[in-house]
C-alpha atoms as a PDB file:
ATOM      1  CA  UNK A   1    -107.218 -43.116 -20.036  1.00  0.00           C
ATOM      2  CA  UNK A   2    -110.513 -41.524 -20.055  1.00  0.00           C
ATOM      3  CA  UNK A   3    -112.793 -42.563 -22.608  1.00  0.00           C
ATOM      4  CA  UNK A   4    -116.516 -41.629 -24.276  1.00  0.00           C
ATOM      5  CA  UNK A   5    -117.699 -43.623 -26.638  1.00  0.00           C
ATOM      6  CA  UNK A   6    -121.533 -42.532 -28.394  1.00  0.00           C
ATOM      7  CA  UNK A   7    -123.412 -44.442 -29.719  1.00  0.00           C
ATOM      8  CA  UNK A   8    -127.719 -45.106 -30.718  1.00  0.00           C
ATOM      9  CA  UNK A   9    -127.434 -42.625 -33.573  1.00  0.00           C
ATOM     10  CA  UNK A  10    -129.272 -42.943 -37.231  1.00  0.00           C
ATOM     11  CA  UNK A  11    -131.629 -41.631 -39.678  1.00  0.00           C
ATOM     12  CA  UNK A  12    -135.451 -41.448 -38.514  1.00  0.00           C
ATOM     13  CA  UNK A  13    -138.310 -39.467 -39.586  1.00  0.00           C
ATOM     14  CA  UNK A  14    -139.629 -36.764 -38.099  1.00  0.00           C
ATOM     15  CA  UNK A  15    -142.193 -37.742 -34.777  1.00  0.00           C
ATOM     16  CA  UNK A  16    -140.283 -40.408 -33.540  1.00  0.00           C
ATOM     17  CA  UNK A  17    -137.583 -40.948 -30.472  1.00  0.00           C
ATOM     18  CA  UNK A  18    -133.964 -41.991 -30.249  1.00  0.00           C
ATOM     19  CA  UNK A  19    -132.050 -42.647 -26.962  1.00  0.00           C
ATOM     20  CA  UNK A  20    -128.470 -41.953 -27.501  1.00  0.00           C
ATOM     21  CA  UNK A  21    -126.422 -43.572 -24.683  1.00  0.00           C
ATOM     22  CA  UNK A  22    -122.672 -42.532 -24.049  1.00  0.00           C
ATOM     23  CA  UNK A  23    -120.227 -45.346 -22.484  1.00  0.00           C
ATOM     24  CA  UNK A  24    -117.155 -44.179 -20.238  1.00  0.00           C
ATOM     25  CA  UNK A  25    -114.181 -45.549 -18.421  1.00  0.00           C
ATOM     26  CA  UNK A  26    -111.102 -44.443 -17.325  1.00  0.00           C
ATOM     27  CA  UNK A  27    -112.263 -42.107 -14.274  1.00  0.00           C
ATOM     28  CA  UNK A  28    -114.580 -42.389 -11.500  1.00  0.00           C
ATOM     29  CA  UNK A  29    -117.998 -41.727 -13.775  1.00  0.00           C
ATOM     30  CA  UNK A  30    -120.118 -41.470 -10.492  1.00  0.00           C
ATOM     31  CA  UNK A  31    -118.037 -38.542  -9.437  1.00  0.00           C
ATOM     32  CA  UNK A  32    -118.569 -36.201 -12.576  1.00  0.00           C
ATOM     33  CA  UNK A  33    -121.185 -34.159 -14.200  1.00  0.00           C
ATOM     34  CA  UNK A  34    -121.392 -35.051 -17.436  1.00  0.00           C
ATOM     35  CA  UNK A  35    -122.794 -33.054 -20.599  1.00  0.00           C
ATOM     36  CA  UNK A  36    -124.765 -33.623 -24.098  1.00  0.00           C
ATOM     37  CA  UNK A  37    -123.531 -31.275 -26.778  1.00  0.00           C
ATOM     38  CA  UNK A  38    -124.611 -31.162 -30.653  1.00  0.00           C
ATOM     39  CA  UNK A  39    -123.831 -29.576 -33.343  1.00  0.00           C
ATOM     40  CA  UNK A  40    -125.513 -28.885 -36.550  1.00  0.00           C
ATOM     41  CA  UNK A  41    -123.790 -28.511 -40.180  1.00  0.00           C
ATOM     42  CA  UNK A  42    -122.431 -25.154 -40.228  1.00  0.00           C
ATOM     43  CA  UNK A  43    -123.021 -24.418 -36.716  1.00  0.00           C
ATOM     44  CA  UNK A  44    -121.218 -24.273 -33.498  1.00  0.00           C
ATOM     45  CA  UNK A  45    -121.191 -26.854 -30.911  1.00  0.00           C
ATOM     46  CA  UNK A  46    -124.353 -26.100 -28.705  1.00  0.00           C
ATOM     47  CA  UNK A  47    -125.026 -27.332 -24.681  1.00  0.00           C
ATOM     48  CA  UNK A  48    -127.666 -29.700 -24.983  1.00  0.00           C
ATOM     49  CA  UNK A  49    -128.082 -31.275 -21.500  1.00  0.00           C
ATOM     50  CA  UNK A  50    -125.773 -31.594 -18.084  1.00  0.00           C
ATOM     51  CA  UNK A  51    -126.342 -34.448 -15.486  1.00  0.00           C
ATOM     52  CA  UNK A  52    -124.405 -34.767 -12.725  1.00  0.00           C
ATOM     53  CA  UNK A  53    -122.844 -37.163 -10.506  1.00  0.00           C
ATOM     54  CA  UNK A  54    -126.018 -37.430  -8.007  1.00  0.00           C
ATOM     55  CA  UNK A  55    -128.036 -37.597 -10.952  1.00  0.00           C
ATOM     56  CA  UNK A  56    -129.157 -33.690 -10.828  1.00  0.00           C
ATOM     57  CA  UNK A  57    -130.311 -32.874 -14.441  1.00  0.00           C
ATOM     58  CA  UNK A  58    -131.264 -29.584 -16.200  1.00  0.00           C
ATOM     59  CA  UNK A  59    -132.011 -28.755 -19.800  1.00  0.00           C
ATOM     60  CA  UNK A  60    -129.897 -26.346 -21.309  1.00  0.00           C
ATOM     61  CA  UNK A  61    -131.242 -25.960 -24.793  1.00  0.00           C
ATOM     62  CA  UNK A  62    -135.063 -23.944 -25.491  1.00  0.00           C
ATOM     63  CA  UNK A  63    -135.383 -25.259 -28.615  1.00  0.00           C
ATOM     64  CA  UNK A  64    -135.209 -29.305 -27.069  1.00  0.00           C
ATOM     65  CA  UNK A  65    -136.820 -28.556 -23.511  1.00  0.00           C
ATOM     66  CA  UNK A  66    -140.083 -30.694 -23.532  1.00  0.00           C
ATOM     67  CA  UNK A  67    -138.847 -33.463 -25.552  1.00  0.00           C
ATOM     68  CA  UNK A  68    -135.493 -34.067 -24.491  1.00  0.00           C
ATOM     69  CA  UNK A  69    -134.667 -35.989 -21.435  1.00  0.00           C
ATOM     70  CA  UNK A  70    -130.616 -37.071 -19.920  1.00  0.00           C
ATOM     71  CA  UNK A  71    -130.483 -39.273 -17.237  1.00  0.00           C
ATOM     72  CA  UNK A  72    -127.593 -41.334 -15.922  1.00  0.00           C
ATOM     73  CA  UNK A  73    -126.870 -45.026 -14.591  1.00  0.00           C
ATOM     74  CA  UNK A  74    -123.997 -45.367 -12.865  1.00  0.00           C
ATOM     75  CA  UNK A  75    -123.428 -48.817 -12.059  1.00  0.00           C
ATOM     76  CA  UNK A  76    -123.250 -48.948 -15.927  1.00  0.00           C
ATOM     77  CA  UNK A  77    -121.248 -45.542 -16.683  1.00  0.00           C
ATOM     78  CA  UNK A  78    -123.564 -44.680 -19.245  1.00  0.00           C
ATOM     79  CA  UNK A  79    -125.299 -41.394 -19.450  1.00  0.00           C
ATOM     80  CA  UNK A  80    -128.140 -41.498 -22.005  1.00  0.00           C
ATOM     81  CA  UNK A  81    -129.940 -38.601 -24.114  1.00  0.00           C
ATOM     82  CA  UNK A  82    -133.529 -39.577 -24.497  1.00  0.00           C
ATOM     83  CA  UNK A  83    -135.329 -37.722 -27.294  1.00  0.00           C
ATOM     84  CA  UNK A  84    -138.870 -37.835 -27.926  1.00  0.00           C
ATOM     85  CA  UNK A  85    -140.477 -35.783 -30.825  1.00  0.00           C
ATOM     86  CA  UNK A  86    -137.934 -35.425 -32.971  1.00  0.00           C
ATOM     87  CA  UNK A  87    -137.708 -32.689 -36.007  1.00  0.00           C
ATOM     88  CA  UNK A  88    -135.328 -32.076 -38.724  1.00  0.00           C
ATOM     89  CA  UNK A  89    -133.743 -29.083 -36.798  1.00  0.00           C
ATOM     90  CA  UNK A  90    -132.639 -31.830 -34.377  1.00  0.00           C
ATOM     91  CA  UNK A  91    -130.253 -32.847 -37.328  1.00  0.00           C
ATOM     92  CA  UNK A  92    -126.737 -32.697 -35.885  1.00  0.00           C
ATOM     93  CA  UNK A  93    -123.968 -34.621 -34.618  1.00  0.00           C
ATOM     94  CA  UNK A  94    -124.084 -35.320 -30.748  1.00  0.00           C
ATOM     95  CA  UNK A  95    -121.652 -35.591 -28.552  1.00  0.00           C
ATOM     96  CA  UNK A  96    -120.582 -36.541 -24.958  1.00  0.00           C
ATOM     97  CA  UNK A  97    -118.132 -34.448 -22.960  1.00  0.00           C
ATOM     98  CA  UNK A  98    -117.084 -34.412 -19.363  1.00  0.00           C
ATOM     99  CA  UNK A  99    -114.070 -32.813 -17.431  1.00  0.00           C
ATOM    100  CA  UNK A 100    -112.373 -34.576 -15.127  1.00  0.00           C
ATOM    101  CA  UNK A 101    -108.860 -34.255 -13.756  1.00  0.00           C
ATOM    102  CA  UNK A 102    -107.185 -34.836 -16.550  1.00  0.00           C
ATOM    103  CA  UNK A 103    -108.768 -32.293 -18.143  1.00  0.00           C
ATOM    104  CA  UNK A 104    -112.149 -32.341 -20.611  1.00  0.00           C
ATOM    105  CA  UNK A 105    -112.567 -35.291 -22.489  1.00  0.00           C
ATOM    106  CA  UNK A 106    -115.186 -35.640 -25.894  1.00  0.00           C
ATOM    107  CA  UNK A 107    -116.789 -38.182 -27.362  1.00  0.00           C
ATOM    108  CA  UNK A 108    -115.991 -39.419 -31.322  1.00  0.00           C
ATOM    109  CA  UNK A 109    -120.247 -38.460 -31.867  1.00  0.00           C
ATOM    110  CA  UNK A 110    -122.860 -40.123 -33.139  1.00  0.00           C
ATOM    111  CA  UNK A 111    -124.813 -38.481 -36.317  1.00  0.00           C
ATOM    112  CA  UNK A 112    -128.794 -38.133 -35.763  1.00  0.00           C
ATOM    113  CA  UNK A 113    -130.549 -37.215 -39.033  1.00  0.00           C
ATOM    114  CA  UNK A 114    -134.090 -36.508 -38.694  1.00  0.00           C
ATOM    115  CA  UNK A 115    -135.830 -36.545 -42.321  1.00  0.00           C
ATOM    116  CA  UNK A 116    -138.820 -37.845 -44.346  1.00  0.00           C
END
């Protein structure tokens, strides 16, 4: 069964960094890209960051390019979010998603609130 399980979440002021880190089993993780997703109250579900399996990385959101970093260890099958910088429009649940061949599997998400 593939599984994604978030975590590294919480409430922090505005300035400082957070590494979310997102644990998987079930599949081969070295094999598949893997993405970062969040979504805001009220809002969609917005691309954050993709990684894949070689460890190839690109920022997908404007409004997080500068501060936001995803990187990848696979001996651990964790693929982290590193964010640096953070601002209250950062508020939003994030989660993990990949698609394997069973099909595309999320994460439960972990909430980052970003307030003074």
């Amino acid at each position: 069964q593939v599984q994604l399980v978030e975590s590294g979440g919480g409430l922090v002021q505005p300035g400082v960094s957070l590494r979310l880190s997102c644990k998987a089993s079930g599949f081969t993780f070295s094999m598949y890209t893997m993405y970062w997703y969040r979504q805001a109250p009220g809002k969609g579900r917005e691309l954050v960051a993709t990684i894949t399996g070689g460890g190839g990385s690109t920022i997908d959101a404007d409004s997080v390019k500068g501060r936001f970093t995803i990187s990848r260890d696979n001996g651990k099958n964790t693929v982290y979010l590193q964010m640096n910088s953070l601002k209250p429009e950062d508020t939003a649940v994030y989660f993990c998603k990949t698609d394997t061949w069973r099909g595309t599997t999320w994460g439960q998400g972990t909430q980052v609130t970003v307030s003074s």
